[in-house]
Protein backbone atom coordinates (compact mmCIF):
# COMPACT_ATOMS: atom_id res chain seq x y z
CA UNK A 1 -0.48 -13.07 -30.59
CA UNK A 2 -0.94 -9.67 -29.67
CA UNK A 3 2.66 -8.33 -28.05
CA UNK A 4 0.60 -5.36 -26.01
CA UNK A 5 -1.05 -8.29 -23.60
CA UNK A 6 2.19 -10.27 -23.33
CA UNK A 7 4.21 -10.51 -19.84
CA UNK A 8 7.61 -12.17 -20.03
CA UNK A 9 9.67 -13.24 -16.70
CA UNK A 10 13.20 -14.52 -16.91
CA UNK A 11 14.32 -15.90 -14.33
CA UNK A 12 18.36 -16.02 -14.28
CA UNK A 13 19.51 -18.83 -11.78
CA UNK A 14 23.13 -20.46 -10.99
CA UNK A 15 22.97 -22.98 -13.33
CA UNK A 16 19.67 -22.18 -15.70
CA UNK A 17 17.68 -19.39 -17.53
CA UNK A 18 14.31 -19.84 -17.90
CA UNK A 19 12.41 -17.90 -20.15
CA UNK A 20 8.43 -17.81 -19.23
CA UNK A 21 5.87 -16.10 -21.74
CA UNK A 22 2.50 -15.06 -20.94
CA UNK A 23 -0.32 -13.84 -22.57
CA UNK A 24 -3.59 -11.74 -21.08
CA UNK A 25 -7.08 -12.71 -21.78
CA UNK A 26 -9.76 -10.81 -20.33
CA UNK A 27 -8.10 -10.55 -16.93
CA UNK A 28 -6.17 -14.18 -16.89
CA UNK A 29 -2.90 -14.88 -17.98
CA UNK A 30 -2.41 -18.32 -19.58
CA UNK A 31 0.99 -19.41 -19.74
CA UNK A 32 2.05 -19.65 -23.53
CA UNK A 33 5.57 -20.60 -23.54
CA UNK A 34 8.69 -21.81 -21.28
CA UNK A 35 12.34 -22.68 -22.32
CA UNK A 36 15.29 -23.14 -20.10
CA UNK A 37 19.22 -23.15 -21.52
CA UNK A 38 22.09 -23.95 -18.89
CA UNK A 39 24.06 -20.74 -17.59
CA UNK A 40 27.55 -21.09 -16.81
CA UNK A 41 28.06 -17.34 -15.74
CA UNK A 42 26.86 -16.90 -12.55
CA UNK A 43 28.09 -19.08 -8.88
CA UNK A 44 25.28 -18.37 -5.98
CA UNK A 45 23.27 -15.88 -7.80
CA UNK A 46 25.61 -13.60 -8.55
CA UNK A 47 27.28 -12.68 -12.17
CA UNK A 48 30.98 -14.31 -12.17
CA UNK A 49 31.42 -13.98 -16.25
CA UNK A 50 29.40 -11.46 -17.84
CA UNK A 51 30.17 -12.43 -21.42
CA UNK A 52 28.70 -16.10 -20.62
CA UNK A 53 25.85 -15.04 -18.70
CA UNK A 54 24.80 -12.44 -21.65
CA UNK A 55 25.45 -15.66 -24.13
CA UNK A 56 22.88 -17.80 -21.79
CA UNK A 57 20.41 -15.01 -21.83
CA UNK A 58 20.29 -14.66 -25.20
CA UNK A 59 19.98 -18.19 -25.94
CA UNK A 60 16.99 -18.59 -23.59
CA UNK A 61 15.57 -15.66 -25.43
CA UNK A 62 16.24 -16.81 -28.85
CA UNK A 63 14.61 -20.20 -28.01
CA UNK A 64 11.35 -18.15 -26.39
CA UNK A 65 11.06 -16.27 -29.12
CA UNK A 66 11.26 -19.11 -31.46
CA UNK A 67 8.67 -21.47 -29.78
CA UNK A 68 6.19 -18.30 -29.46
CA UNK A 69 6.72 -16.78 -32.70
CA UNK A 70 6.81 -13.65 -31.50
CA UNK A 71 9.98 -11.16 -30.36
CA UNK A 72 10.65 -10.35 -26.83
CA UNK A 73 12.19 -6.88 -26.32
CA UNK A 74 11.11 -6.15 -22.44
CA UNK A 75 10.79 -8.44 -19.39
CA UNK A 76 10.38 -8.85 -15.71
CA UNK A 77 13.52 -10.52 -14.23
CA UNK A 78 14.03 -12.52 -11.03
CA UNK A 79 16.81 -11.82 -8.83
CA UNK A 80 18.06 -14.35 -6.25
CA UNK A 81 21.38 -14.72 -4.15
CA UNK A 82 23.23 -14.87 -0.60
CA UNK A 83 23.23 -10.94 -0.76
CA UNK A 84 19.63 -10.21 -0.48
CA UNK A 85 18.74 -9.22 2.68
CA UNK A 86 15.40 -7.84 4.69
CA UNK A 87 14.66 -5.77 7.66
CA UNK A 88 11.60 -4.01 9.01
CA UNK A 89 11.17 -0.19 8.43
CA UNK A 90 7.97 2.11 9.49
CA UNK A 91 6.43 5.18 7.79
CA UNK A 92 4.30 7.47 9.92
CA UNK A 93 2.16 10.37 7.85
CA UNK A 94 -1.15 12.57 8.72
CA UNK A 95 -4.38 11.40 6.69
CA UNK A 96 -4.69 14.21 4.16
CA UNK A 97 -8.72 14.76 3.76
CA UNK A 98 -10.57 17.12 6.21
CA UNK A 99 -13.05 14.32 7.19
CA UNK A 100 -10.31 12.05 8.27
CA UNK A 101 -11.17 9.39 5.75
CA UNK A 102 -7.85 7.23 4.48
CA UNK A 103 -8.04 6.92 0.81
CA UNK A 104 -5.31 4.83 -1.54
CA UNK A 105 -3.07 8.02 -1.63
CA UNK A 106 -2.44 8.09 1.50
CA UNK A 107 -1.67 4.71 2.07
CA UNK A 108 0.79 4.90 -1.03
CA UNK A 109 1.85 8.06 0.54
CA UNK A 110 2.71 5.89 4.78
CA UNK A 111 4.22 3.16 2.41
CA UNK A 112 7.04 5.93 0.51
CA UNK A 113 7.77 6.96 3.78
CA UNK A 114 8.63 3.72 4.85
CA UNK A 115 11.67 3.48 2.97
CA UNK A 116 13.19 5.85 4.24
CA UNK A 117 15.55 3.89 5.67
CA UNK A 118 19.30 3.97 6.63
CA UNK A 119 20.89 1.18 4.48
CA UNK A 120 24.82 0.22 4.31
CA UNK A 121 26.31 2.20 1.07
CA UNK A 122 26.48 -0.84 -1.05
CA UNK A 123 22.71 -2.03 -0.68
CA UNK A 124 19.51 -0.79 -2.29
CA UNK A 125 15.97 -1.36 -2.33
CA UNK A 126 14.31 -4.36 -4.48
CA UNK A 127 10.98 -3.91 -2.56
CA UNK A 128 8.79 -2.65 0.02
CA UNK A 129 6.00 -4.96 1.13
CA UNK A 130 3.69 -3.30 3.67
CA UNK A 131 2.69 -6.00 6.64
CA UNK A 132 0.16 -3.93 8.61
CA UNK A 133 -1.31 -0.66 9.47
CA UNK A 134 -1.66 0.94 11.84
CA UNK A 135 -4.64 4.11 12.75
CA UNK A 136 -4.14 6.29 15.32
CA UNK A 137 -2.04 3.76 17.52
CA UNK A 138 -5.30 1.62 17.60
CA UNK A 139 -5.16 -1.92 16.80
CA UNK A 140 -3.40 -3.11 13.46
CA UNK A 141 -5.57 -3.71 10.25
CA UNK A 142 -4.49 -5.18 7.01
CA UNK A 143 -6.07 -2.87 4.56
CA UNK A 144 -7.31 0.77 6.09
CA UNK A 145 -9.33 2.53 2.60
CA UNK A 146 -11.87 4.02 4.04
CA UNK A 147 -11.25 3.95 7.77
CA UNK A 148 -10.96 7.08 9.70
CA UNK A 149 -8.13 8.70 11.23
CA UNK A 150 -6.35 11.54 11.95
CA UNK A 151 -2.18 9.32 11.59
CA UNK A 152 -1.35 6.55 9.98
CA UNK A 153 1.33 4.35 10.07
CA UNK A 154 2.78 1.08 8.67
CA UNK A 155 5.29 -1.43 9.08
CA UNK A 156 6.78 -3.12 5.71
CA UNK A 157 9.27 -5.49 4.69
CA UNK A 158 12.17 -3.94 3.12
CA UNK A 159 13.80 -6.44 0.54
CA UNK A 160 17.14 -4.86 -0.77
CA UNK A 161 20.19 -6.01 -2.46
CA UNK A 162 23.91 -5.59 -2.87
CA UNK A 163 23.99 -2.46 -5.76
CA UNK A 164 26.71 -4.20 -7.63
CA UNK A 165 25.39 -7.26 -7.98
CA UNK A 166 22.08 -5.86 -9.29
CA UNK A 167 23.97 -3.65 -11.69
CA UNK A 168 25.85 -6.35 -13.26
CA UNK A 169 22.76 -8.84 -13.55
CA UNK A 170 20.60 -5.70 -15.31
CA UNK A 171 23.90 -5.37 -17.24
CA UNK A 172 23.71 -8.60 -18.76
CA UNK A 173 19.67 -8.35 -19.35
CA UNK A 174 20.31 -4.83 -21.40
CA UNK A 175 23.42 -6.28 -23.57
CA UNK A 176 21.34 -9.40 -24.14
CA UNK A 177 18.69 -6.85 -26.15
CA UNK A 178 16.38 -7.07 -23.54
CA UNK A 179 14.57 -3.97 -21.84
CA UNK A 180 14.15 -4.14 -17.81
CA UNK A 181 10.35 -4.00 -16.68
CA UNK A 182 11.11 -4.82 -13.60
CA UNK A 183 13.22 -6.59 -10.94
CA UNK A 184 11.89 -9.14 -8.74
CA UNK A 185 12.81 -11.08 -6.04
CA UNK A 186 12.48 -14.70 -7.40
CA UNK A 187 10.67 -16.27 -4.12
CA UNK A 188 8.30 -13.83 -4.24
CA UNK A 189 7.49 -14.50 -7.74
CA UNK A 190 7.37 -18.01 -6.99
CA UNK A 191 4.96 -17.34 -3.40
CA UNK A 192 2.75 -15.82 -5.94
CA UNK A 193 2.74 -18.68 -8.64
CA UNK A 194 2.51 -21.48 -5.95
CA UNK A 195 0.89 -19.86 -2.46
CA UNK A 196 -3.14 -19.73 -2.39
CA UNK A 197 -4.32 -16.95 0.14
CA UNK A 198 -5.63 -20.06 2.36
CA UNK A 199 -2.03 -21.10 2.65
CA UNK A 200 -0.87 -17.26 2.90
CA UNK A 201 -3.38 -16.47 6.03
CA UNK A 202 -2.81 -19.93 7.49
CA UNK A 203 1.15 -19.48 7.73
CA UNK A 204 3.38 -21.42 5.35
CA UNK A 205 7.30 -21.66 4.17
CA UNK A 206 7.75 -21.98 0.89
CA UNK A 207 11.52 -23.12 0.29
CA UNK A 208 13.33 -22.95 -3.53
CA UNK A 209 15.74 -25.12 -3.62
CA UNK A 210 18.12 -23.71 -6.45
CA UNK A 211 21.39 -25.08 -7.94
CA UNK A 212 24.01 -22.56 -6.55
CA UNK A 213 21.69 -21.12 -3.50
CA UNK A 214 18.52 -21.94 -1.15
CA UNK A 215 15.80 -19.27 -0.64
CA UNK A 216 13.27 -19.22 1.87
CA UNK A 217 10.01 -17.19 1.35
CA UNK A 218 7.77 -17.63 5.09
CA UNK A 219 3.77 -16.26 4.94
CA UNK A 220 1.72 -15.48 8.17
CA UNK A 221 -1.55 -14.09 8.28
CA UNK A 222 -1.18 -12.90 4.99
């Protein structure tokens, strides 16, 4: 198995880990192995005892690793709990080519702006999902490349967390031997596993019920 094309997700819940590995062929990525061990360290997504959430990481890992044959030293995690929170933010900038036309730049460029954003001390971003945008305060459009304008603005979804209790969760990924790729927030993931775009554009709730907490993950006109 080649390690560069593998994508590992752990996904640390109240009462389970679950380790998920995944490997890239031309484009796809077929699902190669799954384990699960029970965690005892966290109550409602959060980290309550570091030293037994670190044990049930490992664990999961050490099972993964074993069932795969190969050795996991980086992942994408999933992140969960009663203190994520959302709220809408907009990002306004002026299309940067002569001609007007809006290339990927400049929507990455509306989208940075966009979090900007004036959030309590103890919180901090997780993600920034843009909704819609917006050209010239015309009528809103889902994806502007290649549209002309003079401004541009969008609205996004701001995910964020409390800082603490993403500190201590990354804490317990690093001591566990495990390098961060990135942080996710576990619906999301999910949406993405289980949600067609059909479903997405059509409007649809997609509800994880978990052992220690309930998420709820609602699509419209996506």
């Amino acid at each position: 198995m080649n390690k560069n094309n593998l994508i590992v997700g752990i996904d640390i819940g109240t009462t389970k880990i679950a380790v998920c590995i995944g490997e890239v062929r031309e484009g796809i990525l077929n699902v190669t192995s799954l384990v699960k061990t029970i965690n005892s360290g966290m109550r409602k997504g959060e980290v309550v005892d570091a030293e037994d959430c670190v044990s049930a990481i490992s664990n999961a890992i050490q099972l993964a690793e074993q069932e795969s044959q190969t050795e996991i030293s980086s992942a994408f995690v999933g992140i969960g709990g009663a203190h994520i929170s959302t709220l809408i933010s907009r990002g306004t900038i002026a299309i940067s080519k002569p001609n007007g036309e809006i290339t990927q730049v400049d929507i990455d460029r509306a989208i940075e702006t966009s979090r900007v954003i004036a959030l309590p001390i103890n919180k901090e971003i997780i993600h920034v999902i843009p909704k819609f945008f917006i050209i010239d305060g015309s009528e809103e459009t889902k994806d502007p490349a290649g549209l002309s304008g003079v401004r541009l603005e969008v609205e996004s979804l701001i995910i964020a967390g409390n800082s603490n209790m993403i500190r201590n969760l990354t804490r317990c990924v690093s001591q566990a031997g495990v390098n961060l790729e990135g942080l996710l927030f576990s619906p999301l993931a999910t949406s993405h596993a289980l949600l067609d775009k059909k479903q997405k554009e059509s409007g649809v709730a997609l509800v994880d019920l978990g052992g220690g907490t309930t998420s709820i993950a609602v699509y419209e006109e996506k």
